[in-house]
C-alpha atoms as a PDB file:
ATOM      1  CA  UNK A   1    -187.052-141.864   1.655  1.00  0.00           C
ATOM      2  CA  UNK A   2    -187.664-141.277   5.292  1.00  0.00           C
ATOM      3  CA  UNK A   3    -185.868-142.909   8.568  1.00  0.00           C
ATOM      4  CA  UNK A   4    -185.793-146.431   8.389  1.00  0.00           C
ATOM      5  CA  UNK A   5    -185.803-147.568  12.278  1.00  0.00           C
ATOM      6  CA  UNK A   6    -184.430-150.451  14.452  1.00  0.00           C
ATOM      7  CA  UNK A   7    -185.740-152.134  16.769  1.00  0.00           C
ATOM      8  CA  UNK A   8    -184.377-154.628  19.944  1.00  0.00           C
ATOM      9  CA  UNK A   9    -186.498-156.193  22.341  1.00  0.00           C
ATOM     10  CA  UNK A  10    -184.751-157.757  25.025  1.00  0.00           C
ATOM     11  CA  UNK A  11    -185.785-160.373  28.390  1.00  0.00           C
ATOM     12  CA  UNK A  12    -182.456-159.072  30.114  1.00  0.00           C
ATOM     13  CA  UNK A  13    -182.854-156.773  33.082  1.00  0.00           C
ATOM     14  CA  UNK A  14    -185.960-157.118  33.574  1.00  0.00           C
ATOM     15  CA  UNK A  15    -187.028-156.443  29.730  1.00  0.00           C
ATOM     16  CA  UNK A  16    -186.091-153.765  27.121  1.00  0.00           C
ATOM     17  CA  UNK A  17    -186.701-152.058  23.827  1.00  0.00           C
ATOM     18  CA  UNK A  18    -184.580-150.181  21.867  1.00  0.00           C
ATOM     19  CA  UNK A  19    -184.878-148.066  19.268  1.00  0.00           C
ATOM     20  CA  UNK A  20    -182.591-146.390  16.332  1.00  0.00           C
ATOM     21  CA  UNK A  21    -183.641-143.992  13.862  1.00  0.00           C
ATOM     22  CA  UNK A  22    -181.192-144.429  10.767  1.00  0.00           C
ATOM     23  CA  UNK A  23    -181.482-141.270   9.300  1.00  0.00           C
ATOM     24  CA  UNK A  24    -179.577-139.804   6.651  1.00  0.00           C
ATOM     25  CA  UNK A  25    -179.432-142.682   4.369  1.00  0.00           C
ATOM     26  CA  UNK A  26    -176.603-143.656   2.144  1.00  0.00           C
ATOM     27  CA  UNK A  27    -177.268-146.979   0.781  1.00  0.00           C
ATOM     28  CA  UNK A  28    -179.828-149.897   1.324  1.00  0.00           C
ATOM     29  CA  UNK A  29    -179.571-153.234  -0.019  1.00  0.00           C
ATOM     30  CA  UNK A  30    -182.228-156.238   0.667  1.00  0.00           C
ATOM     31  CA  UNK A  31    -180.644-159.121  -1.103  1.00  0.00           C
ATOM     32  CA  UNK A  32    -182.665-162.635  -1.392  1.00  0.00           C
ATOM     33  CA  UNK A  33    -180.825-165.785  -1.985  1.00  0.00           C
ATOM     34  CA  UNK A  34    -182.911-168.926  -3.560  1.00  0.00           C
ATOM     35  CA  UNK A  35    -179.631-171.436  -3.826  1.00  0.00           C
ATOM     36  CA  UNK A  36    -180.147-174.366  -6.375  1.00  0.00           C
ATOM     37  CA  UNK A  37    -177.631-177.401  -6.863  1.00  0.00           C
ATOM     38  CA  UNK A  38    -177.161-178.604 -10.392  1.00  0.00           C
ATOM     39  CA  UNK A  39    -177.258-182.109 -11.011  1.00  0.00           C
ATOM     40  CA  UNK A  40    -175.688-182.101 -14.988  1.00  0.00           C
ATOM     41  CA  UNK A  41    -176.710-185.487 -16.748  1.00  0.00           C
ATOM     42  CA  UNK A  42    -174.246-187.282 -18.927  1.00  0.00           C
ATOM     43  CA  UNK A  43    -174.093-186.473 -22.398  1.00  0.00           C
ATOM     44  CA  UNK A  44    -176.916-183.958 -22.393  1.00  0.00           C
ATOM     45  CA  UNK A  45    -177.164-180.363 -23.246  1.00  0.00           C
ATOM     46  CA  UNK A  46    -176.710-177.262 -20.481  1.00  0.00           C
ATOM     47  CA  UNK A  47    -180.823-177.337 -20.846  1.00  0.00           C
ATOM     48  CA  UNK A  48    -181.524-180.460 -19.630  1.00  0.00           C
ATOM     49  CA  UNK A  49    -179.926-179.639 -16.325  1.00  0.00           C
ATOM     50  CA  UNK A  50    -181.724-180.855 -13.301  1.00  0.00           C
ATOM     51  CA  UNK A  51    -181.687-178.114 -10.716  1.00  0.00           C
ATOM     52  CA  UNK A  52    -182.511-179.440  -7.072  1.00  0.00           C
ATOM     53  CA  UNK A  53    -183.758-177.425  -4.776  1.00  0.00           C
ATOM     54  CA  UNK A  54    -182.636-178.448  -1.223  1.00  0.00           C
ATOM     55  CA  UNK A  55    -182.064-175.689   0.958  1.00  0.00           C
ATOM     56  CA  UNK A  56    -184.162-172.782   2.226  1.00  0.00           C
ATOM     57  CA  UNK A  57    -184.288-169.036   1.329  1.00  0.00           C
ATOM     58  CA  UNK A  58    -182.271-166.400   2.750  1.00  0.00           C
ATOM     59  CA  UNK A  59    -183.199-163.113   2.687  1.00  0.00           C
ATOM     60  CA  UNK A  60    -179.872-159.963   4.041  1.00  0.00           C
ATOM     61  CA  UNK A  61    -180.661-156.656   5.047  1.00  0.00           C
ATOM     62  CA  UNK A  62    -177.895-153.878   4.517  1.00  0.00           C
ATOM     63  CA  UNK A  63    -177.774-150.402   6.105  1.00  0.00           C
ATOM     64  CA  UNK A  64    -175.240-147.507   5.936  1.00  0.00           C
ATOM     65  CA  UNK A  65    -176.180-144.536   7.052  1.00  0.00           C
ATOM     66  CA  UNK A  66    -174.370-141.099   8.353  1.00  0.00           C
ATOM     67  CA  UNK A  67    -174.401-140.548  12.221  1.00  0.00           C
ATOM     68  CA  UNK A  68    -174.287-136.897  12.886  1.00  0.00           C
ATOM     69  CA  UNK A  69    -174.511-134.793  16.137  1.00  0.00           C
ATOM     70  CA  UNK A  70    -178.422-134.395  17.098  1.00  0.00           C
ATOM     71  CA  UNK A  71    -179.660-131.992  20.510  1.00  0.00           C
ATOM     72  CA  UNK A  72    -182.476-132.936  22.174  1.00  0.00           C
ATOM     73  CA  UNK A  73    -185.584-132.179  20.634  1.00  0.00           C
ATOM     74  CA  UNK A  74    -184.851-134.570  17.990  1.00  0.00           C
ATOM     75  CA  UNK A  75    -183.235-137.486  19.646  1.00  0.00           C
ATOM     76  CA  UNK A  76    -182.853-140.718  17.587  1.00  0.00           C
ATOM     77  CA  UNK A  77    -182.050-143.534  20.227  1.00  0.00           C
ATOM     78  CA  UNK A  78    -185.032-143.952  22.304  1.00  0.00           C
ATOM     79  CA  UNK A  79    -185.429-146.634  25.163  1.00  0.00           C
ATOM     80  CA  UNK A  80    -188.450-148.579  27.369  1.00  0.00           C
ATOM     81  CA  UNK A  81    -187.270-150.720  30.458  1.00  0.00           C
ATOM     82  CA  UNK A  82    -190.097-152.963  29.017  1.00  0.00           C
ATOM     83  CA  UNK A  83    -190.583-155.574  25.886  1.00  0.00           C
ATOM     84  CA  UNK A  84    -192.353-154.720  23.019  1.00  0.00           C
ATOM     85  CA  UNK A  85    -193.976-157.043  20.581  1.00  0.00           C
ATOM     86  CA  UNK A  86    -193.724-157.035  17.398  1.00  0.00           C
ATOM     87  CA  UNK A  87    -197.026-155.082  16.822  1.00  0.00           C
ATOM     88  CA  UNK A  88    -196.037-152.662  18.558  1.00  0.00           C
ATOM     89  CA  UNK A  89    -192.851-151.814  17.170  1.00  0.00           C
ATOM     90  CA  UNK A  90    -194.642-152.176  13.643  1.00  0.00           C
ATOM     91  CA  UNK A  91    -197.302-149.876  14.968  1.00  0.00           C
ATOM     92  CA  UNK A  92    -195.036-147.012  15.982  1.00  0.00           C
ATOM     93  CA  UNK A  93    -192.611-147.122  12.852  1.00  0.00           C
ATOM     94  CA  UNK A  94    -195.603-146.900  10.878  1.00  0.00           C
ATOM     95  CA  UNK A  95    -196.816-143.593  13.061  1.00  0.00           C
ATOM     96  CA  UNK A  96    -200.009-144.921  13.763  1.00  0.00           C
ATOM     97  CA  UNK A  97    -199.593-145.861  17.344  1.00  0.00           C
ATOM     98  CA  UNK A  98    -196.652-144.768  19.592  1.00  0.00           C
ATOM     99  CA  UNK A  99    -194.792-147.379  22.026  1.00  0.00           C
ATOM    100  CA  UNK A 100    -195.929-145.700  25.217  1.00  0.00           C
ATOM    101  CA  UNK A 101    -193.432-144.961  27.815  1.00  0.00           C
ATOM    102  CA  UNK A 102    -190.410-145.009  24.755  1.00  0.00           C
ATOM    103  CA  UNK A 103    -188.224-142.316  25.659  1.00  0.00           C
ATOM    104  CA  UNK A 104    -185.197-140.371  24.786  1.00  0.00           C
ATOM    105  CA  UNK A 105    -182.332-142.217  25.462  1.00  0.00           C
ATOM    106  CA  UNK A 106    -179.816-138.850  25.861  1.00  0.00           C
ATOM    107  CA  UNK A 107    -177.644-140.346  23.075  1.00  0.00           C
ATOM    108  CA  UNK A 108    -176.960-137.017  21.654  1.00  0.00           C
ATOM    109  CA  UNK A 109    -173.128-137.200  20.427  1.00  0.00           C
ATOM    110  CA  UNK A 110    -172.176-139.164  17.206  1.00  0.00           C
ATOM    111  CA  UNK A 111    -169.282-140.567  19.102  1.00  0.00           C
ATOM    112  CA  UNK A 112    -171.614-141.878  22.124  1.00  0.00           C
ATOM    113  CA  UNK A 113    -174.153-143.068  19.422  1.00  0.00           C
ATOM    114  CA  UNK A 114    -171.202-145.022  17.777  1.00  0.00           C
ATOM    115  CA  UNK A 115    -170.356-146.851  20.892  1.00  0.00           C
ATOM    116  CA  UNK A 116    -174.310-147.107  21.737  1.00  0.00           C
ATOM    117  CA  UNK A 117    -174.114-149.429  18.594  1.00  0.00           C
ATOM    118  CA  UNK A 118    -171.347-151.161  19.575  1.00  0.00           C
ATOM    119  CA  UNK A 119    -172.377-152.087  23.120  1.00  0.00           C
ATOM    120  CA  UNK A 120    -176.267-151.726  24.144  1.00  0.00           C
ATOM    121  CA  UNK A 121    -177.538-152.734  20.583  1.00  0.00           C
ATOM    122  CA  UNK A 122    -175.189-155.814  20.365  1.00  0.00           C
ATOM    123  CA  UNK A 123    -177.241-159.250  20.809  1.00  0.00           C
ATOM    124  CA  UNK A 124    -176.419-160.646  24.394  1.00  0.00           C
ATOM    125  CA  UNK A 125    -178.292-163.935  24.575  1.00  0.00           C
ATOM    126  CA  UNK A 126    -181.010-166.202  22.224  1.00  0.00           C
ATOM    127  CA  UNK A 127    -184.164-163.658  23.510  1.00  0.00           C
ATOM    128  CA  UNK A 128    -182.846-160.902  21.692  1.00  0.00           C
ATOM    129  CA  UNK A 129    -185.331-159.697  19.007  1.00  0.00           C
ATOM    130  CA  UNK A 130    -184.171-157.235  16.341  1.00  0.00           C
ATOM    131  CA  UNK A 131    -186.993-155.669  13.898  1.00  0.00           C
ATOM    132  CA  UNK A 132    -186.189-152.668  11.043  1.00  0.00           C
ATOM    133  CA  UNK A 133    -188.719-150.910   9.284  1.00  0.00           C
ATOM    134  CA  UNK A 134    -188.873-149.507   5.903  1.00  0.00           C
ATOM    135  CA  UNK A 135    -191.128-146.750   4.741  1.00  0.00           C
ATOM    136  CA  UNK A 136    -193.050-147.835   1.923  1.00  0.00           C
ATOM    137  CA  UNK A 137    -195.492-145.285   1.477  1.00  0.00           C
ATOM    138  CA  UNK A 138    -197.660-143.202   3.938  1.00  0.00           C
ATOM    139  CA  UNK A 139    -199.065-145.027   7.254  1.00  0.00           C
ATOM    140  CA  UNK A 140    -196.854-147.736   5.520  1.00  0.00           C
ATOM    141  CA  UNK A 141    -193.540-149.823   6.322  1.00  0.00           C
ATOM    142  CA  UNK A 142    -191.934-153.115   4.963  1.00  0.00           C
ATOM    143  CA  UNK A 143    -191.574-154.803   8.559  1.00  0.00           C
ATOM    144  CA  UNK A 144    -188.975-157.759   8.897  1.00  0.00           C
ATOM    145  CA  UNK A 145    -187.625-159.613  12.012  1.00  0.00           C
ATOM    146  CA  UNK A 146    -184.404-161.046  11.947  1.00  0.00           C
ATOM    147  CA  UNK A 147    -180.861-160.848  13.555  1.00  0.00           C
ATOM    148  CA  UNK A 148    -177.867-158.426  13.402  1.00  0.00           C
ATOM    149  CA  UNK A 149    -175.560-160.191  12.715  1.00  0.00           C
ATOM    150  CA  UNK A 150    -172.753-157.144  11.616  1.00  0.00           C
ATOM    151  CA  UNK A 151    -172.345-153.431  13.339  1.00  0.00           C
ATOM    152  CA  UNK A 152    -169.923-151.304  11.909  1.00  0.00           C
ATOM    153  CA  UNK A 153    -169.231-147.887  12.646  1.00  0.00           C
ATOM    154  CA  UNK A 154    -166.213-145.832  11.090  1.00  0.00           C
ATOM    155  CA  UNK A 155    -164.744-142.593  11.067  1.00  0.00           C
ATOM    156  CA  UNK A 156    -161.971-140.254   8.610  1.00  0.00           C
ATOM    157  CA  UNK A 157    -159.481-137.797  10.047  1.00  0.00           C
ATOM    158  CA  UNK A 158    -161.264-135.126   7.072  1.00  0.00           C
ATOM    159  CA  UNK A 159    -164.650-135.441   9.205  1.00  0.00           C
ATOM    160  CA  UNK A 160    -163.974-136.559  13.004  1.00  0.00           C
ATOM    161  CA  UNK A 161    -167.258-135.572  14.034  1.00  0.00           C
ATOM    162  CA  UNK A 162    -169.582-137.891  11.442  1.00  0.00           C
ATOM    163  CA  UNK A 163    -169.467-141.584  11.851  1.00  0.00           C
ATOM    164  CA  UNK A 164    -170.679-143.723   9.060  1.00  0.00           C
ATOM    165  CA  UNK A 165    -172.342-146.386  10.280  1.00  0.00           C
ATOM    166  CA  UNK A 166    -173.660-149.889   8.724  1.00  0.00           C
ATOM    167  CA  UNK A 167    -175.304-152.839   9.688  1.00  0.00           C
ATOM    168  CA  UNK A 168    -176.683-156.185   8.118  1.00  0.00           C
ATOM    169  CA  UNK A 169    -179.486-158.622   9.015  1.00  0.00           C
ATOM    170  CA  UNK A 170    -180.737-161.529   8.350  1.00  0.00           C
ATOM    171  CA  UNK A 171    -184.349-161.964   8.002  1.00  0.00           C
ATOM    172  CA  UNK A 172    -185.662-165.316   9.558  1.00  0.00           C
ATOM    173  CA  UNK A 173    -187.018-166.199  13.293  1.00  0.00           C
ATOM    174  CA  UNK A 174    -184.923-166.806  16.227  1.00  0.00           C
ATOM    175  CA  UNK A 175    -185.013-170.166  17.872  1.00  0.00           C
ATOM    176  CA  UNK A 176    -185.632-168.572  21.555  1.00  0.00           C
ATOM    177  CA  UNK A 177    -186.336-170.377  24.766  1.00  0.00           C
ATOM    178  CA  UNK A 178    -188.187-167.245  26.134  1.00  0.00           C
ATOM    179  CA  UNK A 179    -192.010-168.162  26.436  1.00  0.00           C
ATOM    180  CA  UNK A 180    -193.350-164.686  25.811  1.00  0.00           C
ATOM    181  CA  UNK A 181    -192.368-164.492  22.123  1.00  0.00           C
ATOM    182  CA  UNK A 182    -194.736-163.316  19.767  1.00  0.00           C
ATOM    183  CA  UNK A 183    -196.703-165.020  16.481  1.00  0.00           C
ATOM    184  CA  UNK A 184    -195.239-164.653  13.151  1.00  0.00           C
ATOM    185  CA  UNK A 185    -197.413-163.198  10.905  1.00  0.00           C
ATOM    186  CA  UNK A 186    -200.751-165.345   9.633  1.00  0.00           C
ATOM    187  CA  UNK A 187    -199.617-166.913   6.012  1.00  0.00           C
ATOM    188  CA  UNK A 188    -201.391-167.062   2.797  1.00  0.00           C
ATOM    189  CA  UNK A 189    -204.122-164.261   3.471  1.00  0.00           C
ATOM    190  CA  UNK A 190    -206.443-163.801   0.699  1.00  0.00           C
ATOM    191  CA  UNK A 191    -209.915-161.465   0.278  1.00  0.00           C
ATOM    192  CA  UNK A 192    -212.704-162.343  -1.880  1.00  0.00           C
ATOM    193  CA  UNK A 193    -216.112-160.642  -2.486  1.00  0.00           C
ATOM    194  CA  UNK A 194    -218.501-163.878  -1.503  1.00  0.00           C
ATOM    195  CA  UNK A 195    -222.403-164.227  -1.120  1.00  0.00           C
ATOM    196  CA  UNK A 196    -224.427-165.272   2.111  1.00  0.00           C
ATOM    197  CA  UNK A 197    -223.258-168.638   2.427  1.00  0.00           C
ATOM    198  CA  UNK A 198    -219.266-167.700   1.905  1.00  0.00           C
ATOM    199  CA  UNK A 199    -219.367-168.905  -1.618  1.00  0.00           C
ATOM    200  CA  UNK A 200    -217.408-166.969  -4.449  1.00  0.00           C
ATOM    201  CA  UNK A 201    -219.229-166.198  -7.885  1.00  0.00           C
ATOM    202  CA  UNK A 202    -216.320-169.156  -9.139  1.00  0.00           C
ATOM    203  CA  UNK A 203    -217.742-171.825  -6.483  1.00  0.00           C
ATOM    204  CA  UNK A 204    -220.704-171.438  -7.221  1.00  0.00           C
ATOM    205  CA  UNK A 205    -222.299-168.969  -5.168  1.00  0.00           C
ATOM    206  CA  UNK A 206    -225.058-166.073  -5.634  1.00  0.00           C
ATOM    207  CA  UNK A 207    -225.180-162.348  -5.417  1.00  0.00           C
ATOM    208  CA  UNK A 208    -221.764-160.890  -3.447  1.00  0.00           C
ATOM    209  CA  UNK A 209    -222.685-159.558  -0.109  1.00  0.00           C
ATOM    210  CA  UNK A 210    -219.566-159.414   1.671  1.00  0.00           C
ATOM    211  CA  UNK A 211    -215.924-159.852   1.828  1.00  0.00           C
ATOM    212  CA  UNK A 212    -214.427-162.980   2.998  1.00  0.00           C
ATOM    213  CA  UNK A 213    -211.087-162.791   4.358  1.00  0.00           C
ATOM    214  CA  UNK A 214    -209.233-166.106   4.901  1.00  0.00           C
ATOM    215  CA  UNK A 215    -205.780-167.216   6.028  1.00  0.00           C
ATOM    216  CA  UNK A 216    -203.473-169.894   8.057  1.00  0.00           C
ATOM    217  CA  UNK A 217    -202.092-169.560  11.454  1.00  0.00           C
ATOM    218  CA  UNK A 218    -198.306-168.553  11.649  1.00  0.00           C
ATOM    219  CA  UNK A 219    -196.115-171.069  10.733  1.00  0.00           C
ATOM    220  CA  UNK A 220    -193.774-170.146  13.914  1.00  0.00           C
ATOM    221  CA  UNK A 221    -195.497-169.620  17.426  1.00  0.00           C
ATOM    222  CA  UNK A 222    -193.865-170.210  21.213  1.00  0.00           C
ATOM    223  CA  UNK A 223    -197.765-170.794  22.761  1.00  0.00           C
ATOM    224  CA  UNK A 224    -201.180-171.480  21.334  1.00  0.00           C
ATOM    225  CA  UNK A 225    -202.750-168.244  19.149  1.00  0.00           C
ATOM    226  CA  UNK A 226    -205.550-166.958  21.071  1.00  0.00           C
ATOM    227  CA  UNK A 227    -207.099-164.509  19.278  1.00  0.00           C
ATOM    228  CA  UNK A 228    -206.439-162.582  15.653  1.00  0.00           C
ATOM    229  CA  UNK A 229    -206.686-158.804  14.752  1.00  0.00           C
ATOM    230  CA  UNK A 230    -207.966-157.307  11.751  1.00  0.00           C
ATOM    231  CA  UNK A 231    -206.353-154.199  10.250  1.00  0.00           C
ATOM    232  CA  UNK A 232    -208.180-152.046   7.852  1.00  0.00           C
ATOM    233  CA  UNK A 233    -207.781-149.211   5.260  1.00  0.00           C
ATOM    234  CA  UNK A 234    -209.408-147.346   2.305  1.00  0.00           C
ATOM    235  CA  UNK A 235    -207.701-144.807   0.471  1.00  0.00           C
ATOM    236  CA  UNK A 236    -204.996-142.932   1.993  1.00  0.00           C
ATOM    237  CA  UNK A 237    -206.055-143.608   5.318  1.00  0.00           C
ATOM    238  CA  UNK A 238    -204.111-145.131   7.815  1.00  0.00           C
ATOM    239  CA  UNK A 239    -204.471-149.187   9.370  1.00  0.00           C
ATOM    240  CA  UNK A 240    -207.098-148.958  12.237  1.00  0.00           C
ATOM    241  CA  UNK A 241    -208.130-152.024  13.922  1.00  0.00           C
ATOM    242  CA  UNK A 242    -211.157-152.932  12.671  1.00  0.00           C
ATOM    243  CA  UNK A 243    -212.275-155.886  14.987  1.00  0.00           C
ATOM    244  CA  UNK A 244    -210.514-158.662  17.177  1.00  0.00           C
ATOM    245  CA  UNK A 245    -211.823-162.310  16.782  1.00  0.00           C
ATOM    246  CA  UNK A 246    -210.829-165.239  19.328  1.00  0.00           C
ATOM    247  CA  UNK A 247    -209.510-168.216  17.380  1.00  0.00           C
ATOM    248  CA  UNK A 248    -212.102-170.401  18.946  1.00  0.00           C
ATOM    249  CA  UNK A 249    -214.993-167.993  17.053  1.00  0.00           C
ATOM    250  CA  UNK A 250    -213.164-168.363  13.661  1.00  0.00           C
ATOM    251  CA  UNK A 251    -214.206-171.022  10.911  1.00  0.00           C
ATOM    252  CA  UNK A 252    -211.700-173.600  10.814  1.00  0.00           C
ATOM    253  CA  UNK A 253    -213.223-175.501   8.056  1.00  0.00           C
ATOM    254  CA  UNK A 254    -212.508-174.210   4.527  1.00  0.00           C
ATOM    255  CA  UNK A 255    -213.097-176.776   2.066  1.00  0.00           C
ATOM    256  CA  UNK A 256    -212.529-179.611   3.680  1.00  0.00           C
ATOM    257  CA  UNK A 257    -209.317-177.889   5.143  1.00  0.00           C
ATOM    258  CA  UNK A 258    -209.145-176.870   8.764  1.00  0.00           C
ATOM    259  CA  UNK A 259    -205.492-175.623   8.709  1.00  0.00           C
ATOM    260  CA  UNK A 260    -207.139-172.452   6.972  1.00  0.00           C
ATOM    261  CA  UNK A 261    -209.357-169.603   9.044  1.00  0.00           C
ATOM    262  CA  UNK A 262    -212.334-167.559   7.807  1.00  0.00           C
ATOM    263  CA  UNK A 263    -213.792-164.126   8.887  1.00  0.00           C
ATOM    264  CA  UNK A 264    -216.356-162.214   7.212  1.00  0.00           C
ATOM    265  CA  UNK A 265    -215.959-158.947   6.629  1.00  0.00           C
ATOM    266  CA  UNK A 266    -219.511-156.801   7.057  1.00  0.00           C
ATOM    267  CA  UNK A 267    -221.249-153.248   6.714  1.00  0.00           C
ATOM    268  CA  UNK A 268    -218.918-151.098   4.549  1.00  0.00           C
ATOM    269  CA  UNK A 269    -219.728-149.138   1.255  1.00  0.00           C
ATOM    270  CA  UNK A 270    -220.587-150.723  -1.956  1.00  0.00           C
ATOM    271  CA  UNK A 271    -218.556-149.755  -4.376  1.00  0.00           C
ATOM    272  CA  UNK A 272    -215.505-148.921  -2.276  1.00  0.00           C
ATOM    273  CA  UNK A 273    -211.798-150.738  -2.159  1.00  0.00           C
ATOM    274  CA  UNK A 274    -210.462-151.583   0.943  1.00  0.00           C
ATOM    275  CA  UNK A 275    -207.092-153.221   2.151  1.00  0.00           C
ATOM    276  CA  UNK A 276    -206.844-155.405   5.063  1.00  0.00           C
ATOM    277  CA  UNK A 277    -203.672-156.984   7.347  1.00  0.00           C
ATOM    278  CA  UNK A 278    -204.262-159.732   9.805  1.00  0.00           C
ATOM    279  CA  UNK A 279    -201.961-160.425  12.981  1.00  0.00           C
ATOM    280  CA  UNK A 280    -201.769-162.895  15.245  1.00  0.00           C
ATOM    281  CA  UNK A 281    -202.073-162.674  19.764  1.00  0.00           C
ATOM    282  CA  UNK A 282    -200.691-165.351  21.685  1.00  0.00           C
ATOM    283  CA  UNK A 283    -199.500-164.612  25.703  1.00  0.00           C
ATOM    284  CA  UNK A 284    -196.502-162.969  24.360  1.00  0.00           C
ATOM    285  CA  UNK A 285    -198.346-160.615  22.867  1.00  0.00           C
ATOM    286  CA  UNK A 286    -199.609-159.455  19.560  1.00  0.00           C
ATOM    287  CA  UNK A 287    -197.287-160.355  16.485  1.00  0.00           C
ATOM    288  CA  UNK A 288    -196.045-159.203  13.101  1.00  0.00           C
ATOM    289  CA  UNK A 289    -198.858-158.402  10.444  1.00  0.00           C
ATOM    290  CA  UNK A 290    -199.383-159.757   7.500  1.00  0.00           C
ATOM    291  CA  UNK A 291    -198.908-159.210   3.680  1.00  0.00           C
ATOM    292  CA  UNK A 292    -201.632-156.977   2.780  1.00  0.00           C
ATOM    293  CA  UNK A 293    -204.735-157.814   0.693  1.00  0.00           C
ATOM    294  CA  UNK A 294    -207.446-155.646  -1.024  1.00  0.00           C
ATOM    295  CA  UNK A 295    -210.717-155.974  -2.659  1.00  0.00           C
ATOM    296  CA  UNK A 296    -214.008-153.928  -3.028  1.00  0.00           C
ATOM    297  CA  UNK A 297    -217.203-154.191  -0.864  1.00  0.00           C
ATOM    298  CA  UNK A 298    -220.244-155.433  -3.076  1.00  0.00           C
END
């Protein structure tokens, strides 16, 4: 596996981003909790259970890693007196667009990257952002946004120069008050090879033409979404941005429903499978990206 990174964006001083490269990996756990209360009824066997659902998900991240010595032409704290959006910091994880003006931090000591963790990365107030990244596969990460909640860093008198260092987060948005945060990522996001009119073969429609992509607006937003990004691949290419629609030039109608959006995706080659992402743009900036969907151009 390679580096899994961290990321903090900050409104303090002016605005920040941080980032860690967690390198030499020793153990990664992503843990998803879907609690259920049991509700027994009398004099009934353990199948006739009723299980209630009434609370929410929770999804833990868990990171240990080794924090060695580096020199300079391979730091792995970088810094930008400037916020990043989410995008961004999913963009440059994935290596297919670099946070410009992220530099080298001169962390180069395991004990002053220790006490880096301990201090700088440490949430301060309710703008604090933290994402991590998770290769997945080429051009590819599993992006999440969350909270640290847990830094530890520890050291043995048989190695005093190697640190090992864990941290946990949980996955989930933030309640900020800072007006420049970014979208969630667009929900539900489907692709569907449809004819002229935007019909599927299943509704009823003709001869496939084109794909339709369709999806809802982020469930989480601090200002109104003004315009949505399409990401595109085939084979083992990397994401490029394909196109950028304004809201107000996207279908809102889908069967009666306006909650869901519509683009329609034109001029590829027949025959040929392609994946897609979507993210959201508000003023904050552009946010996370979606869960990705494929299908083949008529």
């Amino acid at each position: 596996m390679g580096s899994i990174y961290l990321y903090k964006t900050s409104n303090m001083y002016g605005g920040e981003t941080l980032r860690l490269e967690l390198a030499n990996l020793s153990d990664l756990n992503m843990t998803l909790d879907q609690p259920v209360s049991p509700m027994a009824l009398p004099q009934e066997t353990s199948t006739q259970n009723v299980l209630v659902k009434m609370e929410g998900n929770t999804e833990t991240i868990t990171v240990s890693w080794q924090i060695h010595n580096v020199d300079s032409s391979s730091p792995i704290v970088k810094e930008k007196a400037a916020i990043s959006t989410s995008g961004q910091c999913h963009d440059d994880a994935a290596g297919t667009t670099a946070i410009s003006g992220l530099a080298d931090s001169g962390y180069y000591e395991s004990n002053e990257i220790a006490a880096f963790l301990l201090s700088t990365l440490q949430g301060y107030n309710i703008s604090d952002r933290y994402f991590i990244a998770i290769p997945k596969k080429a051009g590819e990460v599993i992006f999440k946004e969350g909270f640290v909640t847990r830094i530890n860093c520890a050291i043995s008198g048989g190695s005093p120069v190697v640190w090992q260092g864990s941290l946990t987060m949980i996955v989930g948005n933030v309640i900020s008050m800072y007006d420049g945060d970014t979208p969630n990522e667009p929900r539900n996001v489907a692709a569907a090879q449809v004819d002229n009119g935007g019909d599927t073969s299943g509704e009823g429609g003709g001869t496939a033409t084109k794909i339709r992509l369709r999806w809802q607006a982020p469930s989480d937003t601090a200002s109104t979404i003004t315009q949505y990004r399409i990401f595109r691949k085939s084979g083992t290419d990397s994401y490029v941005v394909a196109d950028k629609i304004n809201d107000s030039g996207l279908d809102g109608a889908v069967s009666g429903n306006s909650a869901y959006k519509e683009y329609a995706v034109t001029g590829l080659t027949s025959g040929k499978s392609y994946r897609f992402k979507i993210s959201a743009t508000n003023s904050g900036g552009d946010g996370m990206h979606s869960d990705e969907v494929s299908a083949v151009f008529p």
